[in-house]
Protein backbone atom coordinates (compact mmCIF):
# COMPACT_ATOMS: atom_id res chain seq x y z
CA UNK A 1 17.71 -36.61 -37.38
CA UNK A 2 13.95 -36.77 -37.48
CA UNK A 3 12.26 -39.92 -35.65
CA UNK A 4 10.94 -42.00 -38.76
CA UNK A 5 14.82 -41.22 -39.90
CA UNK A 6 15.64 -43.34 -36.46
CA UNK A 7 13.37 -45.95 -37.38
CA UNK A 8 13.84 -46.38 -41.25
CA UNK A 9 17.79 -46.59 -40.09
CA UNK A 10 17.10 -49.09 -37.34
CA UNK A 11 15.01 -51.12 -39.78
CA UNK A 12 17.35 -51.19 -42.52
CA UNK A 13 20.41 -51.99 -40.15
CA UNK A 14 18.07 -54.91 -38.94
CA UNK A 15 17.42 -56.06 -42.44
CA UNK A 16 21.18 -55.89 -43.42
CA UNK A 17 21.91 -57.96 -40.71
CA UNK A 18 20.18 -60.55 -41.04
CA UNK A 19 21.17 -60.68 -44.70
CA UNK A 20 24.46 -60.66 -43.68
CA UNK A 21 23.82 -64.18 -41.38
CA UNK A 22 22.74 -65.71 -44.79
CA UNK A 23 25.52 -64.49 -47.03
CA UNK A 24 28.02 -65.41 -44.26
CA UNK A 25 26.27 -69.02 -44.62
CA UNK A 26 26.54 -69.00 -48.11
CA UNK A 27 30.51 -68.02 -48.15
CA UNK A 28 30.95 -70.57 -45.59
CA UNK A 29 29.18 -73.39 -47.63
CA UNK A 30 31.45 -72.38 -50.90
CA UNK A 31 34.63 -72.49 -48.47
CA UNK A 32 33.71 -76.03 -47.68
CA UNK A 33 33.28 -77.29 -50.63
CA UNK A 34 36.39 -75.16 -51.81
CA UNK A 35 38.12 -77.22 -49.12
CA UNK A 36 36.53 -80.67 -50.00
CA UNK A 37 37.14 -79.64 -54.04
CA UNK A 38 41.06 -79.31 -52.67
CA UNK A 39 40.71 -82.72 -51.26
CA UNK A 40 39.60 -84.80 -53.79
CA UNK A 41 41.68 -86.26 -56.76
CA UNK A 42 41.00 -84.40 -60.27
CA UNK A 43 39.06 -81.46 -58.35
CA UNK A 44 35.78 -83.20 -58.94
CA UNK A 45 32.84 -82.07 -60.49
CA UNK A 46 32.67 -79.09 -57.48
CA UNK A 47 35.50 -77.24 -59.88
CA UNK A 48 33.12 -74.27 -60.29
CA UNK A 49 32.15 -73.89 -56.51
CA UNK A 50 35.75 -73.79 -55.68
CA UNK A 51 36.00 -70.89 -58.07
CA UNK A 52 33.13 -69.40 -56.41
CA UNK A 53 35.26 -69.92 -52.57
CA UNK A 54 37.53 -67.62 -54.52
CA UNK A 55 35.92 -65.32 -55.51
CA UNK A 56 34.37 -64.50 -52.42
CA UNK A 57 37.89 -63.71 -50.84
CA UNK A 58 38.32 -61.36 -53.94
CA UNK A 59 35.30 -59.58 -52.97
CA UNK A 60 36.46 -58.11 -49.93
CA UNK A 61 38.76 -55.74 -52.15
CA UNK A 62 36.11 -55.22 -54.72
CA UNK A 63 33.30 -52.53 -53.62
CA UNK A 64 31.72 -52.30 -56.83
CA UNK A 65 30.94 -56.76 -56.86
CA UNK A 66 29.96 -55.97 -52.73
CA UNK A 67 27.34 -53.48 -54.01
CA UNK A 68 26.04 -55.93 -56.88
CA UNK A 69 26.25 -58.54 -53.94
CA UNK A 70 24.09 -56.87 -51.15
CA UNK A 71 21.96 -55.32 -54.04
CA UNK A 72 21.11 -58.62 -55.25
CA UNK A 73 20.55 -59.95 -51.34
CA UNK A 74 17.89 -57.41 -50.45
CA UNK A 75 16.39 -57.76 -53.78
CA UNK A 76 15.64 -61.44 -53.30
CA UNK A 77 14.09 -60.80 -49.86
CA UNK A 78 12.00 -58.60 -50.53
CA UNK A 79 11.10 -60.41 -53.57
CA UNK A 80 10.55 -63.44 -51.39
CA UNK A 81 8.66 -61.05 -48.78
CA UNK A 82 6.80 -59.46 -51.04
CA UNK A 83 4.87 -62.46 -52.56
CA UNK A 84 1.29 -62.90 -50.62
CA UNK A 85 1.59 -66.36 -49.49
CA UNK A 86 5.13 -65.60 -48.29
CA UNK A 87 4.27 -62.44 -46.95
CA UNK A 88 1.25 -64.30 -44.69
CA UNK A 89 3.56 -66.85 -43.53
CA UNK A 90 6.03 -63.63 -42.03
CA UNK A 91 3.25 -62.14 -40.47
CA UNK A 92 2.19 -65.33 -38.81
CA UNK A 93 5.92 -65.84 -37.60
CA UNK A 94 6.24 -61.68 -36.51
CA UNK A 95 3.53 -62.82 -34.68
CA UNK A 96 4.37 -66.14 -32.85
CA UNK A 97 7.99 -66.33 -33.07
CA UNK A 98 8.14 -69.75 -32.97
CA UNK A 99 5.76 -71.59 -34.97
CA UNK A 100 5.51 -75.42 -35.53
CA UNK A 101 5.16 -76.23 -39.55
CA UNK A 102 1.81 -77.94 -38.68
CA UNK A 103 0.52 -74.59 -37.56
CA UNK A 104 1.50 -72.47 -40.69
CA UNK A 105 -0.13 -75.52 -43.05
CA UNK A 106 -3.35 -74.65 -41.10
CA UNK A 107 -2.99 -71.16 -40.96
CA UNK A 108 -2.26 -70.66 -44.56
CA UNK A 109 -4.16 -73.61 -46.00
CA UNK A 110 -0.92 -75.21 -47.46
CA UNK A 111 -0.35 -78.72 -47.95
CA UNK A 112 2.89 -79.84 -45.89
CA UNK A 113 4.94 -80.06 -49.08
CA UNK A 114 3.88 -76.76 -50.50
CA UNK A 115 4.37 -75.16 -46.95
CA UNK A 116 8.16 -76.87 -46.85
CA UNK A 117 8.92 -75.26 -50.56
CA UNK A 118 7.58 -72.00 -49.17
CA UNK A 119 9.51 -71.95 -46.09
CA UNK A 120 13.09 -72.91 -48.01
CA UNK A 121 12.82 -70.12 -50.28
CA UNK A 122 12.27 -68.05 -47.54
CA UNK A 123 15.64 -69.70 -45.83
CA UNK A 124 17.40 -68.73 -49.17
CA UNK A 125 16.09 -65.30 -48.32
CA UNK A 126 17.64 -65.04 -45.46
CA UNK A 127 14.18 -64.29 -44.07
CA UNK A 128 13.35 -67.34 -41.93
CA UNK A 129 15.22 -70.81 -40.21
CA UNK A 130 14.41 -73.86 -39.55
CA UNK A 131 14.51 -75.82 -36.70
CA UNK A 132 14.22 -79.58 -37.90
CA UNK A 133 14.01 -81.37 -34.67
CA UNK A 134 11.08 -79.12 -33.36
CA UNK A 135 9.84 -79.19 -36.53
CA UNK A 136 9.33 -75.26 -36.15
CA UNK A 137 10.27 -71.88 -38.16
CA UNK A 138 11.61 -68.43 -36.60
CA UNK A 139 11.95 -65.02 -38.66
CA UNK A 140 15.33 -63.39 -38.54
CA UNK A 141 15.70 -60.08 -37.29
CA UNK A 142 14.79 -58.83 -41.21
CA UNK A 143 11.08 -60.04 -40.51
CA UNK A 144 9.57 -57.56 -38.41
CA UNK A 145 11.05 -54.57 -39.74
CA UNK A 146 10.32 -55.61 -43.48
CA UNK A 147 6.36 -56.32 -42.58
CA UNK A 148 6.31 -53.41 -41.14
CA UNK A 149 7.54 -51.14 -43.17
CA UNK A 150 5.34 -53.26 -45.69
CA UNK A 151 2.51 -52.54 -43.22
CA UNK A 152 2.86 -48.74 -42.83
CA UNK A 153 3.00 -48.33 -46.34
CA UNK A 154 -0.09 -49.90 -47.05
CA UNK A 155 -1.89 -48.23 -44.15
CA UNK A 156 0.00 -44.53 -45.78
CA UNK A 157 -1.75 -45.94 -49.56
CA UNK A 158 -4.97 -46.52 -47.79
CA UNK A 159 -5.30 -43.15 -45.84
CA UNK A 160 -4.54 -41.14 -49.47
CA UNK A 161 -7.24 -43.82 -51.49
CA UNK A 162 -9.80 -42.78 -48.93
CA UNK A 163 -9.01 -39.27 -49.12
CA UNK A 164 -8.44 -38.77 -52.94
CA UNK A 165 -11.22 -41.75 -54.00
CA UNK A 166 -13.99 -39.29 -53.49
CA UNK A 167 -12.45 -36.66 -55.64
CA UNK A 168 -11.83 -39.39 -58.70
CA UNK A 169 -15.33 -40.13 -58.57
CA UNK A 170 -17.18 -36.58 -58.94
CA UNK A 171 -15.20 -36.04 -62.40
């Protein structure tokens, strides 16, 4: 196995990972309401979430739902990643691991609330967390890999626009 082999693997085993974390939240979150849904009288209006708790058990036995499952996962991060504003804020964070919310407002120009909005979807991503009593965001292990593979592209488009541009131009 060639080198950029080693490191596209690395990267994507990163990435998964960190995924993973979030859709191991996410199943946990549907258990407990699955579990609270069990306690209450009637089921409650949290009928569909229990359904939900069950289905997630199902989809250990199901490879063709865990496909559509990570599929959709990785989709939404990058989605999430790949928006500018978004994408800034991950660099900042690849960056300075650690980074109070006061610091991203400035660095990005956000207002607080715009900033907060910006950092949840990016917790739905599983891309960042939050630490609410430091008032502070970290990337998950997907960051770095993502921006950089993000990064290397974009430095691979710019070497071929300098080197075809020229070409374009004399036709």
């Amino acid at each position: 196995m060639t080198e950029p082999d080693d490191t596209l693997e690395q990267a994507a085993k990163a990435i998964a990972g960190s995924l993973w974390e979030r859709f191991r939240l996410l199943a946990l979150a549907v258990d407990r309401a699955e579990s609270f849904v069990g306690m209450a009288p009637g089921g409650g209006p949290l009928g569909e979430l229990a359904a939900a708790g069950r289905s997630v058990e199902a989809l250990a036995h199901n490879p063709e739902e865990i496909r559509v499952v990570a599929q959709e996962l990785v989709l939404r991060a990058f989605r999430a990643a790949l928006e500018p504003t978004n994408l800034a804020l991950l660099k900042a964070l690849r960056e300075e691991p650690s980074t109070a919310s006061s610091e991203l407002a400035a660095a990005t120009g956000l207002s607080r609330l715009l900033l907060h909005e910006r950092i949840n979807d990016l917790i739905q991503a599983g891309l960042v967390a939050k630490d609410v009593q430091a008032d502070s965001v970290q990337p998950t292990g997907a960051v770095a890999p993502l921006v950089d593979f993000m990064d290397r592209v974009t430095a691979a488009l710019c070497r071929i626009l300098a080197e075809r541009l020229p070409d374009v131009t004399r036709r």
